[in-house]
Protein backbone atom coordinates (compact mmCIF):
# COMPACT_ATOMS: atom_id res chain seq x y z
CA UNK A 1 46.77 22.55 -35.43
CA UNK A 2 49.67 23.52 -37.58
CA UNK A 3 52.23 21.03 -38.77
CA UNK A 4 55.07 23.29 -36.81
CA UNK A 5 53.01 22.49 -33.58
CA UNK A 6 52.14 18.77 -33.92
CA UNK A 7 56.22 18.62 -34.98
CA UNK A 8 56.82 20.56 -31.16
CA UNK A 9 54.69 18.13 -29.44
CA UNK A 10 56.38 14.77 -30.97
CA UNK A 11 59.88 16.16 -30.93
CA UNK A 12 62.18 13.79 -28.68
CA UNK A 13 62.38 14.72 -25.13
CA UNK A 14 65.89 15.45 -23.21
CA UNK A 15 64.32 14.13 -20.02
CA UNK A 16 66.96 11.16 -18.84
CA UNK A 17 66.06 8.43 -16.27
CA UNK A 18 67.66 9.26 -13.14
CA UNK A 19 69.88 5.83 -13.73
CA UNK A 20 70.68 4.67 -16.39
CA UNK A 21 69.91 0.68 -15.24
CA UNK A 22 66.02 2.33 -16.15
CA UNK A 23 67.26 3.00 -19.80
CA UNK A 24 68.49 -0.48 -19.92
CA UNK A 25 65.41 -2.54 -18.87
CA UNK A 26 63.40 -4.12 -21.22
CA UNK A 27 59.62 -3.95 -19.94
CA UNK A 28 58.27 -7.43 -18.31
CA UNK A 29 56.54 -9.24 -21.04
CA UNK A 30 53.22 -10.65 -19.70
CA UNK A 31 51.45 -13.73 -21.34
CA UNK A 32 49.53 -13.15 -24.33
CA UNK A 33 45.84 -12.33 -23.33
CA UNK A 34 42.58 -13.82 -25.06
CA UNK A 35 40.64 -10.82 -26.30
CA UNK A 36 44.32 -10.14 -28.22
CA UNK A 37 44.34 -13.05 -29.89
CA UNK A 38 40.62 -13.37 -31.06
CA UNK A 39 41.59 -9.49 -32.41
CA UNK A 40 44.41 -10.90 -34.33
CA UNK A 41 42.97 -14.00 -35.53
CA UNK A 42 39.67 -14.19 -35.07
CA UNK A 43 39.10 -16.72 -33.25
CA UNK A 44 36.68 -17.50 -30.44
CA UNK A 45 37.41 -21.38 -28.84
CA UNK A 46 40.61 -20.33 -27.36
CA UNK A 47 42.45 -22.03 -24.28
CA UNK A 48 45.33 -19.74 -22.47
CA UNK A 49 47.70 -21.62 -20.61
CA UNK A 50 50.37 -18.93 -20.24
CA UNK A 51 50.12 -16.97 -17.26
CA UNK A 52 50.06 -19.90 -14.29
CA UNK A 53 46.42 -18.92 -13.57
CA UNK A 54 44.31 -21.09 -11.44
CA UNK A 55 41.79 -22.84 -13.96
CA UNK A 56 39.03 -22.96 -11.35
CA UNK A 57 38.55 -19.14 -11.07
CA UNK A 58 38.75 -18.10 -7.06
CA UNK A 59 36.64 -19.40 -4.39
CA UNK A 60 32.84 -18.89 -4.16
CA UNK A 61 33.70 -16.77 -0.76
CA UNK A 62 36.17 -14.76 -2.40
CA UNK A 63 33.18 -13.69 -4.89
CA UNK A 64 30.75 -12.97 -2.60
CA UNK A 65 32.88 -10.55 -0.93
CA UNK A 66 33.73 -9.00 -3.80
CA UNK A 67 29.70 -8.35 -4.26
CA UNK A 68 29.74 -7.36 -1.03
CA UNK A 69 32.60 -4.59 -0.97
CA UNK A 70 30.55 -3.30 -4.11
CA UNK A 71 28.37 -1.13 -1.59
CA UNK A 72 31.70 0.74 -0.60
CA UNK A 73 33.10 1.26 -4.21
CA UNK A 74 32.90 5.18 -3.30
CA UNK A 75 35.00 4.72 -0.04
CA UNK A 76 38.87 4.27 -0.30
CA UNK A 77 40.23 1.20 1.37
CA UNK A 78 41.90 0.35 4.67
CA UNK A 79 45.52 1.75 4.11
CA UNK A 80 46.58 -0.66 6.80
CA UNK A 81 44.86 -3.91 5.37
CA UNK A 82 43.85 -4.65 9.30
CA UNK A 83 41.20 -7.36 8.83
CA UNK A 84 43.70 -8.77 6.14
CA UNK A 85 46.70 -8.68 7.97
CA UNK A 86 44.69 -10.18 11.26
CA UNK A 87 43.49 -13.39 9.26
CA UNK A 88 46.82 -13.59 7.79
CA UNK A 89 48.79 -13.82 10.93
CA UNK A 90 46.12 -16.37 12.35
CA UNK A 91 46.64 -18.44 9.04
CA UNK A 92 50.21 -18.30 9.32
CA UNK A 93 51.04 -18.03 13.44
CA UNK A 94 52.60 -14.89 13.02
CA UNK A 95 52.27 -11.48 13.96
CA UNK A 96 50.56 -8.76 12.42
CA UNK A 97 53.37 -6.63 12.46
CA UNK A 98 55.48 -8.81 10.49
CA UNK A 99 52.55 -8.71 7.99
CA UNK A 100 53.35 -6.61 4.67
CA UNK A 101 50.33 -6.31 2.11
CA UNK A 102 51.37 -5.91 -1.37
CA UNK A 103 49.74 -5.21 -5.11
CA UNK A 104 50.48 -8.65 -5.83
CA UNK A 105 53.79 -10.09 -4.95
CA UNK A 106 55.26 -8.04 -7.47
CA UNK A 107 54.73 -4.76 -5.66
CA UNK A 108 56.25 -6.90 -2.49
CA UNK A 109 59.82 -7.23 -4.20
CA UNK A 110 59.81 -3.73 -5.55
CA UNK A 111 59.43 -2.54 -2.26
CA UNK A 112 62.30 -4.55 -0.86
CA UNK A 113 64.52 -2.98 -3.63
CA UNK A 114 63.51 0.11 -2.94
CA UNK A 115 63.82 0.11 0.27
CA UNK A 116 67.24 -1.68 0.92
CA UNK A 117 68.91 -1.55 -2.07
CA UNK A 118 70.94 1.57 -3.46
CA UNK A 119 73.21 2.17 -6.49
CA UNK A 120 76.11 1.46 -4.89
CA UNK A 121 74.61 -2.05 -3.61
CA UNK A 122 74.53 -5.96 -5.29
CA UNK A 123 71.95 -8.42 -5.35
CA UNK A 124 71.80 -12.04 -6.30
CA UNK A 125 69.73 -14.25 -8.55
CA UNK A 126 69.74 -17.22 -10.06
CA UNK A 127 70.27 -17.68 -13.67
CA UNK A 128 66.72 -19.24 -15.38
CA UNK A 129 64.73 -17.18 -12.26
CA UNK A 130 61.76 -14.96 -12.25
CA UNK A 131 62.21 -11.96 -14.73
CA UNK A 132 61.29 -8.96 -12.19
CA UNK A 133 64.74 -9.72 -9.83
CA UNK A 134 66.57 -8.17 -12.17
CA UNK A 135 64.42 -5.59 -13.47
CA UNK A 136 63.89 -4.38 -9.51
CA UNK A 137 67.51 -4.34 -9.35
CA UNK A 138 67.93 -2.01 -12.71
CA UNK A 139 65.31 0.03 -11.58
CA UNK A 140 67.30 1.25 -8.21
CA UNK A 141 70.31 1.14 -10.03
CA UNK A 142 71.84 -1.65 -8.44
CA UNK A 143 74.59 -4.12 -9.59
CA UNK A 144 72.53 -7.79 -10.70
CA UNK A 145 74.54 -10.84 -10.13
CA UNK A 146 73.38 -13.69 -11.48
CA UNK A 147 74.26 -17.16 -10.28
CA UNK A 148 74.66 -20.05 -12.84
CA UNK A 149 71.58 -21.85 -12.29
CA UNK A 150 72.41 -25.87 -11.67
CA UNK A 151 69.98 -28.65 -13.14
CA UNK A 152 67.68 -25.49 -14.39
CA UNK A 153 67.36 -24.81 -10.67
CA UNK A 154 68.86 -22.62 -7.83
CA UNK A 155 72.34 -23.54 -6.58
CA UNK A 156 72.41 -22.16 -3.04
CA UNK A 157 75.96 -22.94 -2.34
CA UNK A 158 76.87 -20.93 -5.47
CA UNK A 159 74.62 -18.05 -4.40
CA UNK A 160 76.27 -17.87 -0.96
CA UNK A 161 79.57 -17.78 -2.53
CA UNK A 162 78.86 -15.12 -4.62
CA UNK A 163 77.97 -12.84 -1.62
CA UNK A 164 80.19 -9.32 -1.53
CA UNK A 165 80.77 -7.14 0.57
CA UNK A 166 78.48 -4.58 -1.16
CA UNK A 167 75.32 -7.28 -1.23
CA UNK A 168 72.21 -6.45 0.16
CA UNK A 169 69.68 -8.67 -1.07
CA UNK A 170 69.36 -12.33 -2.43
CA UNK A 171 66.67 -13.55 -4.27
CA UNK A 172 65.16 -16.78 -4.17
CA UNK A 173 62.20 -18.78 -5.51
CA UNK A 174 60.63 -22.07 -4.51
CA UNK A 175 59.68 -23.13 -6.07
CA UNK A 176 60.99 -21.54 -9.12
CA UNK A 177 59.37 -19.66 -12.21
CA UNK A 178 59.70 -21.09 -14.89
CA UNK A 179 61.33 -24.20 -14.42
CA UNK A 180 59.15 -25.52 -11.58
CA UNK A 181 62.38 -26.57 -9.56
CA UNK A 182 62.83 -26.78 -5.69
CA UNK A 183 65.54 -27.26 -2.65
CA UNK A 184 64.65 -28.81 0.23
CA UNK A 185 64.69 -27.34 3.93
CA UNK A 186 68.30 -29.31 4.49
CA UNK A 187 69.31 -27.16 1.71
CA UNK A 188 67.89 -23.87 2.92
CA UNK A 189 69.44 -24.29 6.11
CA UNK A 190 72.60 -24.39 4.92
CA UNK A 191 72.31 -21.78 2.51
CA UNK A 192 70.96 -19.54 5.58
CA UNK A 193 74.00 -20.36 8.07
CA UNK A 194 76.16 -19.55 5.58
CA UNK A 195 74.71 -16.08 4.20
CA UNK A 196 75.57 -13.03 6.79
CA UNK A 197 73.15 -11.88 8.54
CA UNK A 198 73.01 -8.38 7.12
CA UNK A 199 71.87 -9.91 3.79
CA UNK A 200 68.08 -10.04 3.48
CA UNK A 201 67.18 -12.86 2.10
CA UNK A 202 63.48 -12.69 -0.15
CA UNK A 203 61.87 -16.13 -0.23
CA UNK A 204 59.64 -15.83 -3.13
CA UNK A 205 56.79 -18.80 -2.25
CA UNK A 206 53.99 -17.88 -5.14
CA UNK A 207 53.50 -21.33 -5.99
CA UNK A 208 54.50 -22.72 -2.83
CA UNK A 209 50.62 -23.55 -1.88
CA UNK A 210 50.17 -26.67 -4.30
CA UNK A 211 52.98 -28.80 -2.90
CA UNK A 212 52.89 -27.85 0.79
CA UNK A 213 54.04 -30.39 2.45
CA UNK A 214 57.70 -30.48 0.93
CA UNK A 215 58.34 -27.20 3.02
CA UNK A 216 57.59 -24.95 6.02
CA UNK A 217 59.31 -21.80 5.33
CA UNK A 218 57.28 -20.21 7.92
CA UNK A 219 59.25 -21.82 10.91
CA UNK A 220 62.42 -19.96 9.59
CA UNK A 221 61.40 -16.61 10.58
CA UNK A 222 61.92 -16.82 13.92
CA UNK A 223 65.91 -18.54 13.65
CA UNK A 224 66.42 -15.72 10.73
CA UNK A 225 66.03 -12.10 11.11
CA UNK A 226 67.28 -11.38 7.73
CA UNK A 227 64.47 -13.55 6.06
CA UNK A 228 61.19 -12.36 4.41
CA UNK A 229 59.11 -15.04 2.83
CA UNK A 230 56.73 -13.39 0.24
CA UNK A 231 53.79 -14.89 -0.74
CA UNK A 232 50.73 -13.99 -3.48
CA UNK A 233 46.71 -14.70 -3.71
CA UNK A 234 47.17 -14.98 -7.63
CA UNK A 235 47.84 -18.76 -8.06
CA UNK A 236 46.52 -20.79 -5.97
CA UNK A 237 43.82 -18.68 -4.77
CA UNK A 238 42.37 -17.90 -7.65
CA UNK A 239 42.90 -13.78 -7.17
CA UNK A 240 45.07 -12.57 -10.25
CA UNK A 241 43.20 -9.41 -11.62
CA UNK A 242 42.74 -8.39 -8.05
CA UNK A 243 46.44 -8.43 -7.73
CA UNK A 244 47.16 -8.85 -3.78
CA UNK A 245 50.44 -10.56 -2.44
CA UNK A 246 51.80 -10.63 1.16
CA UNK A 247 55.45 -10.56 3.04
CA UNK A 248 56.46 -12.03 6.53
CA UNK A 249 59.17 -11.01 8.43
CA UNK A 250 60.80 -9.66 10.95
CA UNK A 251 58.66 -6.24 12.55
CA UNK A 252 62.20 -3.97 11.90
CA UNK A 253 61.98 -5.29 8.68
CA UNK A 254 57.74 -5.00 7.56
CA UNK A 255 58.58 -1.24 9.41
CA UNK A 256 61.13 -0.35 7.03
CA UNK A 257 59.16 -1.76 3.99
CA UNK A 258 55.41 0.14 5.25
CA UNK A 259 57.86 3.62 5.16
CA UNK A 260 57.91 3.17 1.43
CA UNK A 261 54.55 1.28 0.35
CA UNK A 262 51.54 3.02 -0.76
CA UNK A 263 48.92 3.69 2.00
CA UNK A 264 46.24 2.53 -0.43
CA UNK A 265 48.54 0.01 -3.10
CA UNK A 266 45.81 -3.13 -2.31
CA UNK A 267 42.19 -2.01 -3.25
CA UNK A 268 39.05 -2.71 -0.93
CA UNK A 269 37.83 -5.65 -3.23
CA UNK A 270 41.10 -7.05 -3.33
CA UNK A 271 41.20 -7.21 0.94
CA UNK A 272 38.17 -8.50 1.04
CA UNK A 273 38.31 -11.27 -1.30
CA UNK A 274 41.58 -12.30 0.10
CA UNK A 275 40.27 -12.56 3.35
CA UNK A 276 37.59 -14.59 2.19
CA UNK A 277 40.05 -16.88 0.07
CA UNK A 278 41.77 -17.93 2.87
CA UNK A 279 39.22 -19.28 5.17
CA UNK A 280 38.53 -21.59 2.03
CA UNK A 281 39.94 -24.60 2.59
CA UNK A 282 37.93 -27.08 0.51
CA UNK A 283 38.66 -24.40 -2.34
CA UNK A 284 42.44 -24.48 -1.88
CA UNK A 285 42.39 -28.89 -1.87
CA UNK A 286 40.14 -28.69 -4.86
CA UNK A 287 42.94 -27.03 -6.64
CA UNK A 288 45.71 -28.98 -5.60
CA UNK A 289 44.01 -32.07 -6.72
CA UNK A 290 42.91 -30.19 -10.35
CA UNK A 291 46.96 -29.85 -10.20
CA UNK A 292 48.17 -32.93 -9.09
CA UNK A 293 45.99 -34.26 -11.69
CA UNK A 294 46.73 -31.81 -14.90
CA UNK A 295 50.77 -32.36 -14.25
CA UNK A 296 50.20 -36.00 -14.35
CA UNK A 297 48.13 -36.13 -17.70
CA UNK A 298 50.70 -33.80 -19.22
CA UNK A 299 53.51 -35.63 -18.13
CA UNK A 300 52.09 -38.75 -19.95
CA UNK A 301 51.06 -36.62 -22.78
CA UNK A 302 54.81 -35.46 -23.06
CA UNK A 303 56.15 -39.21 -23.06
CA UNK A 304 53.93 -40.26 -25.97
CA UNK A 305 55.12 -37.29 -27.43
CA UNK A 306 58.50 -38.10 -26.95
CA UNK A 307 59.25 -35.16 -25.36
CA UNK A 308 61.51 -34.29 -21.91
CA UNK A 309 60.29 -32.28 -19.38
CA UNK A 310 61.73 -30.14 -15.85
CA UNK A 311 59.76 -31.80 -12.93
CA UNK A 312 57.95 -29.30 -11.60
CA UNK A 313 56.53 -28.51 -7.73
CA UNK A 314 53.94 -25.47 -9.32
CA UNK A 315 51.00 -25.21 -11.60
CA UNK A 316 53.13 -25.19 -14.55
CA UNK A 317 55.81 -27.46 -16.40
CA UNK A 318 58.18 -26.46 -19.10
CA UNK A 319 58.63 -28.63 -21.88
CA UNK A 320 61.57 -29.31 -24.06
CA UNK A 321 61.09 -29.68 -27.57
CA UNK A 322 64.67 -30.80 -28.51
CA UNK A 323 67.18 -28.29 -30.18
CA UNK A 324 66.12 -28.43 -34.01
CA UNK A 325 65.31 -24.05 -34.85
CA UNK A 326 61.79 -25.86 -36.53
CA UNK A 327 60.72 -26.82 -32.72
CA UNK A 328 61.99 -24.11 -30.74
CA UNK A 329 60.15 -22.70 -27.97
CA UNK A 330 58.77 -19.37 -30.18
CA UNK A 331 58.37 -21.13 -33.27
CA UNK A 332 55.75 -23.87 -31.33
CA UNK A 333 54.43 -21.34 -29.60
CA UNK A 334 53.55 -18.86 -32.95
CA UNK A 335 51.87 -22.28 -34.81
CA UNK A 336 50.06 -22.95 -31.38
CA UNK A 337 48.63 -19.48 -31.38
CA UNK A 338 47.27 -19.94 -34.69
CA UNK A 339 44.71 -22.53 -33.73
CA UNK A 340 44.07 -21.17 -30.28
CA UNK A 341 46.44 -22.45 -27.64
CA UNK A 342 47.93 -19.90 -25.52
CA UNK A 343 51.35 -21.38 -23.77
CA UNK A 344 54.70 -19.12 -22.85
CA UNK A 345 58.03 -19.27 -24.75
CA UNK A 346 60.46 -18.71 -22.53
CA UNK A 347 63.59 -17.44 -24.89
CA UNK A 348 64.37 -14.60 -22.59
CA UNK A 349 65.12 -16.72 -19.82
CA UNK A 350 68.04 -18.25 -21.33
CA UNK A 351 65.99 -21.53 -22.21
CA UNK A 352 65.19 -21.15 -25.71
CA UNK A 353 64.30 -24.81 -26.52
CA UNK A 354 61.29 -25.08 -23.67
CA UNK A 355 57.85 -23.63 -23.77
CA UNK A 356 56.34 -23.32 -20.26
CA UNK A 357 52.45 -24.49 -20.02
CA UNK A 358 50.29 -23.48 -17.17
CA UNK A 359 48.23 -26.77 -15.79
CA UNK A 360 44.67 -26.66 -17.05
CA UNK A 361 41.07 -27.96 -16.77
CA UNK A 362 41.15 -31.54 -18.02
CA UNK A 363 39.20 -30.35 -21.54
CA UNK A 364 42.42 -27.39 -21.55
CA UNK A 365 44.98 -30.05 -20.92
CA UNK A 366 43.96 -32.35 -23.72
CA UNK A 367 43.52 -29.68 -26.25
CA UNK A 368 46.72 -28.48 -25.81
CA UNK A 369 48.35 -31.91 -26.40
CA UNK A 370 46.96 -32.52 -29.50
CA UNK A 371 47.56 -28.71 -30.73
CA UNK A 372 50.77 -29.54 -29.47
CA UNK A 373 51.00 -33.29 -31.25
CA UNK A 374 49.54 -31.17 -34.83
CA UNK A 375 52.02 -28.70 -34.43
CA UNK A 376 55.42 -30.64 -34.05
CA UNK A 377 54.06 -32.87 -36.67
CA UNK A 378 53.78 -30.26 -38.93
CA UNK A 379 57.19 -29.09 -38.63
C-alpha cells in the first residue's frame, strides 16, 4: 500500500455527531482492571478495590445456571426476559409489566433518556452523583442541571426547586455513588409531593440491597406514577461481567421504555443466572454481613490513620486524605498502584481530596490499610 493511500485512509473525517453534547462528553472512565496493571508493572499479588464488586463472586446457583445455559450458547435469548421478569415481580410484588430488563443498570438510564428526554428538554442531578446522568443527558442533547450537592449528598428540596418548565427527568441515587450517602423515606416523600407529576423521577437503588431495611422504595410505585426505581444484579449479587439491571414502574411507563430497548440487550447466561441469584437468599445475607463487617474494619483502620471518612450505606466508603497536593486522591492512588492496590480517585467528581475503596475480603481490607498506612507515610 502506497503512502498516498495509507495518508487517504487516516485523513480526518467530516462526519459530525448529530449534537454536539456527543462532542462534548468525555468517555466514562471505568476502574483500573488487574490484567492492566500486572502488564504495566508486573506484578502478580494484586487486590482491586475499585469497581464496588462483590468480593464473594455470585452465588453457587447463579453458576450453575450459567453451566447450564451453556447447552443453548447457539440459540439467541428470550427478547422478553419472561422467566426473569416473572421471578422478579414475585421478588418484588409487582407486576410483570412494570418489569424493564436492562444490560446492567446502565443500559436502564440510557433508555429513560432516550426515550423521554429531547434536546429541547432539562434534567436534574446532583452535584458529587453517578457520572453516566450527565453523560445520558449529553448524549440526547439535553440541558444537565446540576444541583449543589449538601453534606456530599443529595439535597432534595434543592432538586425540586430547580424543576423548569422544560424538565423531564430527575435523577436520583440511594444510596449514592461515590459518596455512600442516603435520605430517608420522610425525605423522599416530600421531595415526591413536591415534584409535578409529569417529571419522571429515576430512583437509582444499585447498592440499595446491603442496607435494606433503611428503605422500601418499592411501596412508592403505586402513590407515584412518575417513579421508576432501577435496580442492578452487579453488586450485591455478585453478576458484574454478566451485566443485567432491572426497572419498576408504572406499565405506560416500562411500555414506552420496551419501544426503544433492544429485543436481545440481556444475554441468555445473564437471565439465567439472575434468576438463579435471586432465589439465593443465604447468598445475599452472606454478603451483607462480609459488608457490614469490611466497612467496620476500615472505618477503624481510617481512625488510626487519622483519616475522615463519608459514612456510607453501600459496599464502598470514600476516604479523605486532607487537602495537602502530596495526599490527594490521584497522587495516593498512583503510589498505591505501584505495590498492587487497586482503589478509585475520584477527581472528576468534584472531590479531589477522597479516594473511594470498594469493601473487601478481610485479607483485601487489611492489605489495603497498610498499602495505604506505607503510602501516606511516604509522602
Amino acid at each position: 500500500m502506497s503512502s498516498e493511500n495509507i495518508q487517504q485512509k487516516t485523513a480526518p473525517t467530516a462526519i459530525q455527531p448529530a449534537n454536539q453534547g456527543i462532542a462534548n462528553i468525555a468517555p466514562y472512565q471505568t476502574g483500573k482492571p488487574i490484567d492492566e496493571l500486572k502488564r504495566e508493572l508486573g506484578l502478580d499479588n494484586i487486590v482491586k478495590l475499585a469497581s464496588n464488586e462483590n468480593p464473594l463472586g455470585c452465588s453457587p446457583l447463579a453458576t450453575k445456571a450459567v453451566h447450564d445455559e451453556l447447552l443453548e450458547v447457539g440459540r439467541y435469548p428470550d427478547g422478553s426476559g419472561y422467566k426473569l421478569k416473572a421471578k422478579i415481580a414475585e421478588t418484588f410484588d409487582v407486576d410483570m409489566t412494570q418489569v424493564t430488563l436492562g444490560n446492567g443498570s446502565n443500559d436502564i438510564l440510557e433508555l429513560v433518556a432516550r426515550t423521554f428526554v429531547s434536546p429541547n428538554d432539562s434534567v436534574i442531578y446532583s452535584q458529587h452523583a453517578f457520572a453516566v446522568y450527565a453523560l445520558a443527558t449529553q448524549a440526547v442533547g439535553a440541558t444537565g442541571i446540576e444541583v449543589p450537592a449538601k453534606d456530599y449528598g443529595h439535597d432534595l428540596a434543592a432538586m425540586a426547586k430547580a424543576v423548569r418548565a422544560d424538565t423531564r427527568v430527575i435523577f436520583l441515587a440511594n444510596p449514592n455513588n461515590p459518596t455512600g450517602t442516603w435520605f430517608a423515606e420522610s425525605e423522599f416523600t416530600a421531595f415526591m409531593q413536591a415534584v409535578p407529576s409529569r417529571v419522571l423521577v429515576v430512583l437509582d437503588e444499585a447498592y440499595v440491597e446491603y442496607f435494606p431495611e433503611y428503605f422500601n422504595s418499592i411501596k412508592f410505585l403505586d402513590q407515584y406514577s412518575n417513579l421508576l426505581i432501577s435496580r442492578t444484579f452487579s453488586k450485591a449479587y455478585g453478576l458484574a461481567s454478566l451485566r443485567v439491571g432491572f426497572a419498576l414502574a408504572a406499565p405506560e411507563i416500562t411500555d414506552l421504555i420496551n419501544r426503544v430497548r433492544q429485543p436481545f440487550n440481556v444475554n441468555s447466561f445473564a437471565l439465567a443466572a439472575a434468576t438463579a441469584a435471586l432465589g439465593d437468599h443465604d447468598f445475599l445475607n452472606q454478603t451483607r454481613t462480609l459488608n457490614y463487617d469490611g466497612m467496620a474494619q476500615l472505618e477503624v483502620g481510617c481512625t488510626a490513620l487519622g483519616l475522615s471518612w463519608i459514612p456510607s450505606r453501600a459496599n464502598f466508603i470514600s476516604i479523605c486524605l486532607n487537602t495537602d497536593v502530596q495526599r490527594q486522591g490521584i497522587k495516593v492512588f498512583q503510589d498505591l498502584l505501584k505495590i498492587g492496590v487497586i482503589v478509585r480517585p475520584i477527581a472528576g467528581y468534584g472531590m479531589p481530596e477522597y479516594i473511594r475503596v470498594s469493601i473487601g475480603t478481610f485479607e483485601e481490607n487489611k492489605r489495603f490499610l497498610e498499602a495505604l498506612a506505607q503510602v501516606l507515610q511516604a509522602a
